[in-house]
C-alpha atoms as a PDB file:
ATOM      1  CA  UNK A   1     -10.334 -18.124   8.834  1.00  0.00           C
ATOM      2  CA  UNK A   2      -8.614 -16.197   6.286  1.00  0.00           C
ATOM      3  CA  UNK A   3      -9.123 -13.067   3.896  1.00  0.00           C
ATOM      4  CA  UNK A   4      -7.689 -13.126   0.502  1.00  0.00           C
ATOM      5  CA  UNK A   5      -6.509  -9.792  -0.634  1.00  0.00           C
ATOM      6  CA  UNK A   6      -5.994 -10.046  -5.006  1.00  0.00           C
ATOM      7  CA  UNK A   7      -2.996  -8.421  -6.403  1.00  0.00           C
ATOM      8  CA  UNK A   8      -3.785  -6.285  -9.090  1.00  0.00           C
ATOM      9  CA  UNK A   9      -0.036  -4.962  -9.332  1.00  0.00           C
ATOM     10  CA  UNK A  10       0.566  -4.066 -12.918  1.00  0.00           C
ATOM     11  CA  UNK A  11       3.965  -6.424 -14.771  1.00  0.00           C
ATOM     12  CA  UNK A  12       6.161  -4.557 -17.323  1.00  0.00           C
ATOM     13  CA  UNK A  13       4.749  -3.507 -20.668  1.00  0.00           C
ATOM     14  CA  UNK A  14       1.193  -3.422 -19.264  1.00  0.00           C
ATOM     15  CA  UNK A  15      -0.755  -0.861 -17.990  1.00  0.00           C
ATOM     16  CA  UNK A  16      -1.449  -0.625 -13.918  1.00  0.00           C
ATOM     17  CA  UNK A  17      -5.332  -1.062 -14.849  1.00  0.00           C
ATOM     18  CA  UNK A  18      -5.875  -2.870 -18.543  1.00  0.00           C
ATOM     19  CA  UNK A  19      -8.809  -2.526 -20.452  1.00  0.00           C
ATOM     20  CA  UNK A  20     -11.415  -5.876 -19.464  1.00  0.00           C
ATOM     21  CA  UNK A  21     -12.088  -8.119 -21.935  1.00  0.00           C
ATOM     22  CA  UNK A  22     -15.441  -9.028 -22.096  1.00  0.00           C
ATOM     23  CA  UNK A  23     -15.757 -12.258 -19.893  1.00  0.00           C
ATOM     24  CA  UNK A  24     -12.176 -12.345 -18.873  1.00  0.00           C
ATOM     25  CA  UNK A  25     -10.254 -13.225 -15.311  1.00  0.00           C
ATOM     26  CA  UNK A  26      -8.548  -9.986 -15.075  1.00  0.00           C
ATOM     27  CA  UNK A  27      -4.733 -10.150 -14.589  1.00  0.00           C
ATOM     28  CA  UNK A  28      -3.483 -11.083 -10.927  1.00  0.00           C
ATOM     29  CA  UNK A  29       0.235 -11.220 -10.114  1.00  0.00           C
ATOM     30  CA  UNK A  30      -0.496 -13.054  -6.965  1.00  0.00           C
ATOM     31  CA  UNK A  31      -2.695 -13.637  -4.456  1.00  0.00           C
ATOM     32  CA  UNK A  32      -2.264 -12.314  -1.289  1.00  0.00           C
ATOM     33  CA  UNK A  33      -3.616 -13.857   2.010  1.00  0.00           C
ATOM     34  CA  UNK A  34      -4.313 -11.876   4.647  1.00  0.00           C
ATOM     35  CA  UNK A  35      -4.515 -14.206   8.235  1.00  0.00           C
ATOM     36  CA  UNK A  36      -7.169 -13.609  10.690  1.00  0.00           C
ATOM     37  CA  UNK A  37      -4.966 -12.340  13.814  1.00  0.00           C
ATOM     38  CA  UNK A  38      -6.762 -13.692  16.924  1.00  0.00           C
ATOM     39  CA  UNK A  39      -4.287 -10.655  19.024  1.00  0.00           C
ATOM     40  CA  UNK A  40      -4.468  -7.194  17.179  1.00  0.00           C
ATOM     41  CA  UNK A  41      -0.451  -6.576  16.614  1.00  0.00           C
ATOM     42  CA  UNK A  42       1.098  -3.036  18.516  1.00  0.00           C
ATOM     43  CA  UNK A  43       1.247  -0.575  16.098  1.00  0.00           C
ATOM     44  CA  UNK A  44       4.951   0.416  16.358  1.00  0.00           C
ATOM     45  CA  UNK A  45       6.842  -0.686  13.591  1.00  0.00           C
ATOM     46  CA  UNK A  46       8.686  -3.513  15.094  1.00  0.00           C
ATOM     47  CA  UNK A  47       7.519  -6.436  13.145  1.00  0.00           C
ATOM     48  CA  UNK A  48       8.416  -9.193  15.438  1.00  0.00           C
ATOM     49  CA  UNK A  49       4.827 -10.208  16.036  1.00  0.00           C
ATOM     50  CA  UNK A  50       4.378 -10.809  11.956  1.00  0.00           C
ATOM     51  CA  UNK A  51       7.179 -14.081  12.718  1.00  0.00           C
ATOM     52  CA  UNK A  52       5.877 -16.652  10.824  1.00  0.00           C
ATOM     53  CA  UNK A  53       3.308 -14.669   8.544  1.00  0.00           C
ATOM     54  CA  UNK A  54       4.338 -15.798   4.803  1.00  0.00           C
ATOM     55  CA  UNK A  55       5.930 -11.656   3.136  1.00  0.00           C
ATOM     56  CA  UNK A  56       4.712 -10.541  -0.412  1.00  0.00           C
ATOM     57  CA  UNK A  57       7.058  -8.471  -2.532  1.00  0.00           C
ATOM     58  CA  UNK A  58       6.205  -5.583  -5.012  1.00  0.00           C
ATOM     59  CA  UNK A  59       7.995  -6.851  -7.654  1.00  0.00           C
ATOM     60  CA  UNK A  60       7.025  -4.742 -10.300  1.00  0.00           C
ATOM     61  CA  UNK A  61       8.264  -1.401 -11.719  1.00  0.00           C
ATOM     62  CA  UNK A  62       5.527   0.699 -12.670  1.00  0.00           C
ATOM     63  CA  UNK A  63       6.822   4.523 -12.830  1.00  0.00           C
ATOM     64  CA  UNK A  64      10.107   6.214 -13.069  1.00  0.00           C
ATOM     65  CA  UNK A  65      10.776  10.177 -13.312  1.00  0.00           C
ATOM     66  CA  UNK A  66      13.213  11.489 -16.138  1.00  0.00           C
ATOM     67  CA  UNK A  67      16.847  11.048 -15.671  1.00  0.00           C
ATOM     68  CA  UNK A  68      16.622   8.029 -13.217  1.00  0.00           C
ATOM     69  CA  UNK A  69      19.305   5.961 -13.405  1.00  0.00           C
ATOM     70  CA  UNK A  70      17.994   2.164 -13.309  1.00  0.00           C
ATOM     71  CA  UNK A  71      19.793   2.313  -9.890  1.00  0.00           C
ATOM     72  CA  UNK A  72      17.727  -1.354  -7.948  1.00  0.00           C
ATOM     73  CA  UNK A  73      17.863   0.046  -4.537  1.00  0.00           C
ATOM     74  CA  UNK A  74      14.473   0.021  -3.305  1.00  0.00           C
ATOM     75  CA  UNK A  75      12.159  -3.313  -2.436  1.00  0.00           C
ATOM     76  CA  UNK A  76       9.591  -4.003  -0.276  1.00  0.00           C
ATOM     77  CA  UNK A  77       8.028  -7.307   1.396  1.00  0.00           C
ATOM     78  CA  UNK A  78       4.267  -6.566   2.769  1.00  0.00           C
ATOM     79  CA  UNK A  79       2.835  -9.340   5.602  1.00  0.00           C
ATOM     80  CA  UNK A  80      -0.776  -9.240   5.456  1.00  0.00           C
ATOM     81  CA  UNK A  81      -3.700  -9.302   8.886  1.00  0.00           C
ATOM     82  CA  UNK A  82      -6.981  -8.631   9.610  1.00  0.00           C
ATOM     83  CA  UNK A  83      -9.921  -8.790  12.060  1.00  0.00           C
ATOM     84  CA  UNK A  84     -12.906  -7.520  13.074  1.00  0.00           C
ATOM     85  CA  UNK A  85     -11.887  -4.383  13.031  1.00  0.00           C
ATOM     86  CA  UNK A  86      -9.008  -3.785  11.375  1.00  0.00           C
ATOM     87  CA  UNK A  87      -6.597  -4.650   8.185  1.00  0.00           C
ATOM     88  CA  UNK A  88      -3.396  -4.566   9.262  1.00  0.00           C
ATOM     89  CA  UNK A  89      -0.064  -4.467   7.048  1.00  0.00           C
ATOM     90  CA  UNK A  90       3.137  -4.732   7.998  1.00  0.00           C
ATOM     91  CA  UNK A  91       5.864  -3.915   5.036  1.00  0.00           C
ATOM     92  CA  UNK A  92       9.904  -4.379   5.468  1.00  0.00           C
ATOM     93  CA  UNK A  93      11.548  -1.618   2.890  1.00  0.00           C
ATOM     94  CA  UNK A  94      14.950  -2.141   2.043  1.00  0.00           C
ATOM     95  CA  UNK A  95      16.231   1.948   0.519  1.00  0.00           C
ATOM     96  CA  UNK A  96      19.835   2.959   0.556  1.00  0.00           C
ATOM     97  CA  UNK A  97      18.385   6.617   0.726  1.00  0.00           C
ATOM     98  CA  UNK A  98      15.989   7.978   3.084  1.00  0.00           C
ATOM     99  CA  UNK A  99      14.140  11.096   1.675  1.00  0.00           C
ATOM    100  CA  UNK A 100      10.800  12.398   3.221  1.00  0.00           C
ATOM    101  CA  UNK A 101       9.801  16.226   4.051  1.00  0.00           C
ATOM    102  CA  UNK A 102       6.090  15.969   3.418  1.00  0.00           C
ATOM    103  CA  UNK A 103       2.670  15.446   5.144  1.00  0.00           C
ATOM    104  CA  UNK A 104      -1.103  14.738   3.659  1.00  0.00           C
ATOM    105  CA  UNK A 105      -1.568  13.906   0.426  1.00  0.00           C
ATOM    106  CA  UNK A 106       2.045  15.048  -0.484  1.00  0.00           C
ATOM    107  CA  UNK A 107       3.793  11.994   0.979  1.00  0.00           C
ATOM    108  CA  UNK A 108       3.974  10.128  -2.375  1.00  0.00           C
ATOM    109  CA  UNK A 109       6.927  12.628  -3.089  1.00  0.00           C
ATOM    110  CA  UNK A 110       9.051  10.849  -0.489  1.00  0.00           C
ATOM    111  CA  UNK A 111       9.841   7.774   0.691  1.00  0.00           C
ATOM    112  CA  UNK A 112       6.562   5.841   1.744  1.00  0.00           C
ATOM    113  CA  UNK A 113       4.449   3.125   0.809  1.00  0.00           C
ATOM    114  CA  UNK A 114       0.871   2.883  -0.733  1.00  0.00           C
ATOM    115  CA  UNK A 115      -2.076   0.477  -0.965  1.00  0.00           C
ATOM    116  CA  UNK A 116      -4.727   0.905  -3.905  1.00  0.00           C
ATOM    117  CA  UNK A 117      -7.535  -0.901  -2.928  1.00  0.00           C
ATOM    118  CA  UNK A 118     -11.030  -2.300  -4.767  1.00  0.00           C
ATOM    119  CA  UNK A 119     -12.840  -3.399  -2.155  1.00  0.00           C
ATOM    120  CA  UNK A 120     -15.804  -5.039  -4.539  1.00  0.00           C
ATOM    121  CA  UNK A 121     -13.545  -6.040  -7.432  1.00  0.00           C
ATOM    122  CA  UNK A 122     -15.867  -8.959  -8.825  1.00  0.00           C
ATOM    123  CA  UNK A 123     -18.442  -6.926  -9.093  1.00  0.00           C
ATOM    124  CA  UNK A 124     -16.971  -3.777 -10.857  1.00  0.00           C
ATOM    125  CA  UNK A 125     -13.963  -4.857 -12.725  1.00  0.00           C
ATOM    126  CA  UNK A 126     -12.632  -1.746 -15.184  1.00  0.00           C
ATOM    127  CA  UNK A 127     -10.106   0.530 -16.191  1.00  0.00           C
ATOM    128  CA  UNK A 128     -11.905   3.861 -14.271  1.00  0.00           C
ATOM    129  CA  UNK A 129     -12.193   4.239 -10.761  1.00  0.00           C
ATOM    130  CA  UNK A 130     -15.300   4.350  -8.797  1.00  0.00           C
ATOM    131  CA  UNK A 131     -16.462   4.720  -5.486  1.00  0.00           C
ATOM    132  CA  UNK A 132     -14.928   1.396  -3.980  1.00  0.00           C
ATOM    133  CA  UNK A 133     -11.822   2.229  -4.866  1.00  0.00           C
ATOM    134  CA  UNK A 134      -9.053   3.696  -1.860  1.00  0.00           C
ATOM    135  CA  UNK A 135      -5.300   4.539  -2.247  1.00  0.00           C
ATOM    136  CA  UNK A 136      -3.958   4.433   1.596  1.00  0.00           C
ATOM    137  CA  UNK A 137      -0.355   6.273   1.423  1.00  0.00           C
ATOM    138  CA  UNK A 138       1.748   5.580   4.781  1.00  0.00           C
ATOM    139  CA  UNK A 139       4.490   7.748   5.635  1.00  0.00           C
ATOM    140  CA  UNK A 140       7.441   6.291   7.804  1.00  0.00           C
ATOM    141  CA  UNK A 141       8.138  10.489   8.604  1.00  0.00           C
ATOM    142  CA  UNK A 142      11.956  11.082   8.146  1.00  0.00           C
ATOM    143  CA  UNK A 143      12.961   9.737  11.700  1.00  0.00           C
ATOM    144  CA  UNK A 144      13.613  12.635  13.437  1.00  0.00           C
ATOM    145  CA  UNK A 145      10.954  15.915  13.149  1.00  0.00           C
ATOM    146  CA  UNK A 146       8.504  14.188  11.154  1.00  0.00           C
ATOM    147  CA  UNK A 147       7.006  11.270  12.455  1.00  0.00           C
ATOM    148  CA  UNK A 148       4.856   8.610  10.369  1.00  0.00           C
ATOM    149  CA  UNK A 149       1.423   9.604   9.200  1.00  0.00           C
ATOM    150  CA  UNK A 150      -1.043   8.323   7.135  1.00  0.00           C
ATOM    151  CA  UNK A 151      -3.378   9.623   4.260  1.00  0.00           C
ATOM    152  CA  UNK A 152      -6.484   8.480   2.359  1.00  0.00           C
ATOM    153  CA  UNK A 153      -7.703   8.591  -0.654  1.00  0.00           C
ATOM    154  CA  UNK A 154     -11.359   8.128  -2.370  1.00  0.00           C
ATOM    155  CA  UNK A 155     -12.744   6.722  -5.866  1.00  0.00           C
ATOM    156  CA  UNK A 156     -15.954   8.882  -7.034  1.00  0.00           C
ATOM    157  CA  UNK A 157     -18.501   8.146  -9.150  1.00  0.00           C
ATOM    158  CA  UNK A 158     -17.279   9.721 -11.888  1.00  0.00           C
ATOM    159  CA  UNK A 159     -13.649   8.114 -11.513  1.00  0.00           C
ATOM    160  CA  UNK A 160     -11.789  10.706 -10.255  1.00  0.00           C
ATOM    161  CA  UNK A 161      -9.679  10.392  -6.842  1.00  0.00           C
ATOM    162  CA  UNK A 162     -10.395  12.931  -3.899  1.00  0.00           C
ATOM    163  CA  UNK A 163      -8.569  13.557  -0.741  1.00  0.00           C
ATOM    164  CA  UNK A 164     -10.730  11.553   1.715  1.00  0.00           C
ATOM    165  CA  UNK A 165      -8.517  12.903   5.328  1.00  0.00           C
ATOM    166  CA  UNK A 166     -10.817  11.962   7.862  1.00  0.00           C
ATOM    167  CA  UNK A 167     -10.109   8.244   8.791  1.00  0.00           C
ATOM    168  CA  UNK A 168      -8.886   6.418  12.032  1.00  0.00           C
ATOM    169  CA  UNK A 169      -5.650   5.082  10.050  1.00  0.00           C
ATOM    170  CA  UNK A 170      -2.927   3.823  12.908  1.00  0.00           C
ATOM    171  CA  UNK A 171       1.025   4.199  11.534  1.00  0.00           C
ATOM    172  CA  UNK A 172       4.308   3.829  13.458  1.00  0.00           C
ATOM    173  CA  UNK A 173       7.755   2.865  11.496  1.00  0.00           C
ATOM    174  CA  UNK A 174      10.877   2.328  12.510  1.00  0.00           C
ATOM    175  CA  UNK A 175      14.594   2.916  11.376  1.00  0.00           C
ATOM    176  CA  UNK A 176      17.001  -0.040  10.216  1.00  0.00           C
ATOM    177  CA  UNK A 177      20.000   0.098   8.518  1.00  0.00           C
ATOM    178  CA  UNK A 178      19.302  -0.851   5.470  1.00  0.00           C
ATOM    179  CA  UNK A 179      15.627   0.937   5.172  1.00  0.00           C
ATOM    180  CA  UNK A 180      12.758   0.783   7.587  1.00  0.00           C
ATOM    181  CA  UNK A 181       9.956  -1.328   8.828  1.00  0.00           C
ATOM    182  CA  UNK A 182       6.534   0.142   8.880  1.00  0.00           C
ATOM    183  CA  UNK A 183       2.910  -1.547  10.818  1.00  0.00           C
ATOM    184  CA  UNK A 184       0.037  -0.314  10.414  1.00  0.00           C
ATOM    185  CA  UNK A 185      -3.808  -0.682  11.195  1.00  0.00           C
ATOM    186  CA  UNK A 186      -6.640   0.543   8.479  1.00  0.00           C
ATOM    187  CA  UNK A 187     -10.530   0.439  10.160  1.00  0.00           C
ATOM    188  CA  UNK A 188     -12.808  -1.358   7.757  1.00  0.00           C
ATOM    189  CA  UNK A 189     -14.691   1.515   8.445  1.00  0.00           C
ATOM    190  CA  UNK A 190     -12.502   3.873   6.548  1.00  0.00           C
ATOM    191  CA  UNK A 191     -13.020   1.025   3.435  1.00  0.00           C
ATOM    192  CA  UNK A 192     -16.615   0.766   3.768  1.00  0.00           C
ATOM    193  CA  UNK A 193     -16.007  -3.019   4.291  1.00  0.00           C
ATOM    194  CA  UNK A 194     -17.811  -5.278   7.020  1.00  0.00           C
ATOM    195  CA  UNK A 195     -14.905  -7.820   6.818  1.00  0.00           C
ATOM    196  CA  UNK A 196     -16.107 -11.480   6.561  1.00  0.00           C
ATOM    197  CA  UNK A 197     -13.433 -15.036   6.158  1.00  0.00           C
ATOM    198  CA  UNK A 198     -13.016 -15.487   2.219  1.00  0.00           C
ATOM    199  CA  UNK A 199     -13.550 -11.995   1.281  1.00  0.00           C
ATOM    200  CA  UNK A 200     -11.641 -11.241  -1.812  1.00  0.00           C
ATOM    201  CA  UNK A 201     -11.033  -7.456  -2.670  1.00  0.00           C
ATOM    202  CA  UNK A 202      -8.419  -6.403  -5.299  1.00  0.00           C
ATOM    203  CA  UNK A 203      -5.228  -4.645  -4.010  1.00  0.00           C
ATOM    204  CA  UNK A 204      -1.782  -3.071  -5.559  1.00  0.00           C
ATOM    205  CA  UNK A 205       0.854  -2.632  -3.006  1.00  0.00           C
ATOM    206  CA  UNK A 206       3.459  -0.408  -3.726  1.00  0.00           C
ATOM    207  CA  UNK A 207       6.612   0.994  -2.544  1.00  0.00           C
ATOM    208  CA  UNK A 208       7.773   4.775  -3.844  1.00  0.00           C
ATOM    209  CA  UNK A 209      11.384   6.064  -3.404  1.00  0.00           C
ATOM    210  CA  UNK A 210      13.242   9.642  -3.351  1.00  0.00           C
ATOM    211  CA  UNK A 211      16.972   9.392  -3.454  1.00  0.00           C
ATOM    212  CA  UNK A 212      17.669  13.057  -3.454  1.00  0.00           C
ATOM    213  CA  UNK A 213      17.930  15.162  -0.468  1.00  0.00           C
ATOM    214  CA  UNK A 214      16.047  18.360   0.425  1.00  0.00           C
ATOM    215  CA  UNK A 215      13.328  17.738  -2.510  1.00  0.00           C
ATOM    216  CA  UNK A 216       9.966  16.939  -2.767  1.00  0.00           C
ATOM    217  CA  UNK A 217       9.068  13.955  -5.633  1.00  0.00           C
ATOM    218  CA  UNK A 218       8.410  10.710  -6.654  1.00  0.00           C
ATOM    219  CA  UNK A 219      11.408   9.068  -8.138  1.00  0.00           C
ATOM    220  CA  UNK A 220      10.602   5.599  -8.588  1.00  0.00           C
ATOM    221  CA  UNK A 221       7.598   3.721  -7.637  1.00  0.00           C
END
């Protein structure tokens, strides 16, 4: 039994969410598989448990602030779980620079990864938001006073985005030499989702870096 998870992950010269075209398949980069895990993996970061599990990388370059320097030093390869209660990600970042001071919905400014999820994409395809839409942020912390955290959040009605802070979001990472490796466990619940085999729900996964100590933004996603 397995979930497919759509990529929705926007390629260079398009727009992260194109207008639909009457009709149309919308754009997918990939499609993602996400394997029914008969053992829910430890949340702790090592991904040793995820042998075997095919990785997905976000390959695309969506956003970069003024005065970056087309520097390539930031990638990330996401392995994909789920069960009855859980989706479950596991996401090997390789970053030559580890930056991250902030907490809530201010971890985008440092090093950390995101999911933006649609969790009835047939049914609502569009360029605005609505209320099955999620952006998960997970923070590895900075590996020494600020450990990893985790923030949602929601799609409204009227397509804007809202903090959504109350969830039961599980997320440990750990330090490697070249990056970090970061597990964690999202409750259906939190998505609204009863999770079922073949359930397809459109995803973006995404990987944001800050190469400059002591500040506070989003450098490259």
């Amino acid at each position: 039994a397995e979930t497919v998870v759509a990529d929705e992950t926007a390629v260079p010269g398009e727009t992260a969410r194109p207008e639909p075209v009457a009709g149309a398949v919308p754009h997918i980069s990939a499609d993602v598989v996400a394997h029914h895990l008969p053992t829910p993996p430890h949340i702790d970061g090592d991904l040793a448990e995820w042998a075997g599990i095919v990785p997905y990388l976000s390959t695309h370059l969506v956003y970069t602030a003024p005065g970056w320097d087309g520097s390539e030093d930031l990638a990330a390869a996401w392995q994909v779980g789920w069960d009855a209660d859980n989706l479950y990600v596991a996401v090997t970042v390789v970053d030559d620079i580890h930056v991250q001071t902030q907490t809530g919905n201010q971890i985008f400014k440092g090093d950390n990864v995101d999911l933006q999820l649609d969790v009835d994409r047939a049914g609502d395809w569009g360029s605005k938001l609505n209320a099955d839409d999620y952006q998960i942020n997970l923070s590895p912390g900075n590996f020494a006073d600020l450990p990893p955290s985790a923030f949602r959040f929601a799609a409204t009605t009227d397509g804007d985005s809202i903090d959504a802070p109350g969830h039961g979001i599980q997320v440990a990472a750990q330090q490697q030499v070249d990056g970090y490796t970061l597990e964690a466990a999202i409750p259906w619940r939190d998505l609204n989702v009863t999770p079922t085999a073949g359930l397809i729900i459109g995803a973006a996964f995404n990987a944001s870096d800050n190469d400059t100590p002591g500040t506070a933004v989003q450098e490259y996603f």
